[in-house]
Protein backbone atom coordinates (compact mmCIF):
# COMPACT_ATOMS: atom_id res chain seq x y z
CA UNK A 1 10.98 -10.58 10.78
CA UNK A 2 7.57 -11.47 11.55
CA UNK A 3 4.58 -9.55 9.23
CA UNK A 4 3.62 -7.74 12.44
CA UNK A 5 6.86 -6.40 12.87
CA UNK A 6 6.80 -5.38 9.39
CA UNK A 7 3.41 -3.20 9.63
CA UNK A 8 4.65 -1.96 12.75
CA UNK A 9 7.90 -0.85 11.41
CA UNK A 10 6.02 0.65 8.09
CA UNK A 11 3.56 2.53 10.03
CA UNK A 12 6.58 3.98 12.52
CA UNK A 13 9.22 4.74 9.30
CA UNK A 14 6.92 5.89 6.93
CA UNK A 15 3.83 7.29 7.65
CA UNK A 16 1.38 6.26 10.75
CA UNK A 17 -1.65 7.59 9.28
CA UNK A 18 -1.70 4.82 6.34
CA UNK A 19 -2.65 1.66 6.66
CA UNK A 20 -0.83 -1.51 5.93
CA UNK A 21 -1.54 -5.20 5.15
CA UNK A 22 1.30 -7.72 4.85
CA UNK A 23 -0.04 -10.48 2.27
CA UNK A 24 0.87 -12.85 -0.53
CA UNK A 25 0.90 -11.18 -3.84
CA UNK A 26 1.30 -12.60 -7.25
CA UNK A 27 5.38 -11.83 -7.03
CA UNK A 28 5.57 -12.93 -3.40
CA UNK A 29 5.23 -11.14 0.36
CA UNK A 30 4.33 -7.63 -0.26
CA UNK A 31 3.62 -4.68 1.51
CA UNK A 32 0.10 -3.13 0.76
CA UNK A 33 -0.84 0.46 1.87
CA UNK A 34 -4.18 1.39 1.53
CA UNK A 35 -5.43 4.84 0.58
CA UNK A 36 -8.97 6.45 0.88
CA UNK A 37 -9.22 7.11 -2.69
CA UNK A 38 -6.69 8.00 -6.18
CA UNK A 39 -5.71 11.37 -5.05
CA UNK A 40 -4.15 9.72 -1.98
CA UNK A 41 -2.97 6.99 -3.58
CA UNK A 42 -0.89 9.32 -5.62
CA UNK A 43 0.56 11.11 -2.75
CA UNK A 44 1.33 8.04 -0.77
CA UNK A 45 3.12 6.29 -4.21
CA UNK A 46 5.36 9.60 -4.25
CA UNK A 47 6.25 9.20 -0.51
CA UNK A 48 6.82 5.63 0.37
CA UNK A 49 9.63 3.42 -1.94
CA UNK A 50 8.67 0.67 -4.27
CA UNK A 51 10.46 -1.49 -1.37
CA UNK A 52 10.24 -1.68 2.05
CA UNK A 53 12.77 -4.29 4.56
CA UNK A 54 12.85 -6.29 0.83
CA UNK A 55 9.63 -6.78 0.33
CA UNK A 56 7.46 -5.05 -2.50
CA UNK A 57 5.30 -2.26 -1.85
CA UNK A 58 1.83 -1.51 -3.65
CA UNK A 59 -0.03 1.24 -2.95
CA UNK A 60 -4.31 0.59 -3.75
CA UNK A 61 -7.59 1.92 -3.15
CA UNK A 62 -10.94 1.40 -3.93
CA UNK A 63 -12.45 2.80 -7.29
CA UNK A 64 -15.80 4.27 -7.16
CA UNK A 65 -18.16 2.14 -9.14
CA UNK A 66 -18.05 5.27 -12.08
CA UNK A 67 -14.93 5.42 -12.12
CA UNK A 68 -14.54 1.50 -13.04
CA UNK A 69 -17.52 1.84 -15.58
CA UNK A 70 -15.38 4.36 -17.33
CA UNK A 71 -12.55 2.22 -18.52
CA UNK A 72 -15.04 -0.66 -19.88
């Protein structure tokens, strides 16, 4: 199945309002879904499996820059 297919398939079985990347990660093709911020992020982790057609799922979204300064 082509990575195409795979977004397409995602957006159709899962949720069509998310949006999904097909890349390399560190433990092979994944699956990303990107949220709008952590709230979401939690929801959408809670929804969609940790796998998707065999390939890894991770969920991510962009910190605000106070939010990052908070862990340092």
């Amino acid at each position: 199945m082509y990575k195409d297919e795979i977004i397409l398939k995602a957006a159709v079985e899962l949720n069509p309002e998310y949006i999904y990347e097909f890349k390399r990660g560190t433990l092979g093709p994944t699956l990303y879904v990107r949220a709008k911020d952590k709230e979401q992020a939690h929801i959408i982790r809670k929804e969609i499996p940790p796998t998707f057609e065999g390939y890894r799922v991770l969920v991510t979204y962009h910190a605000p820059r106070d939010e990052f300064d908070d862990l340092i």
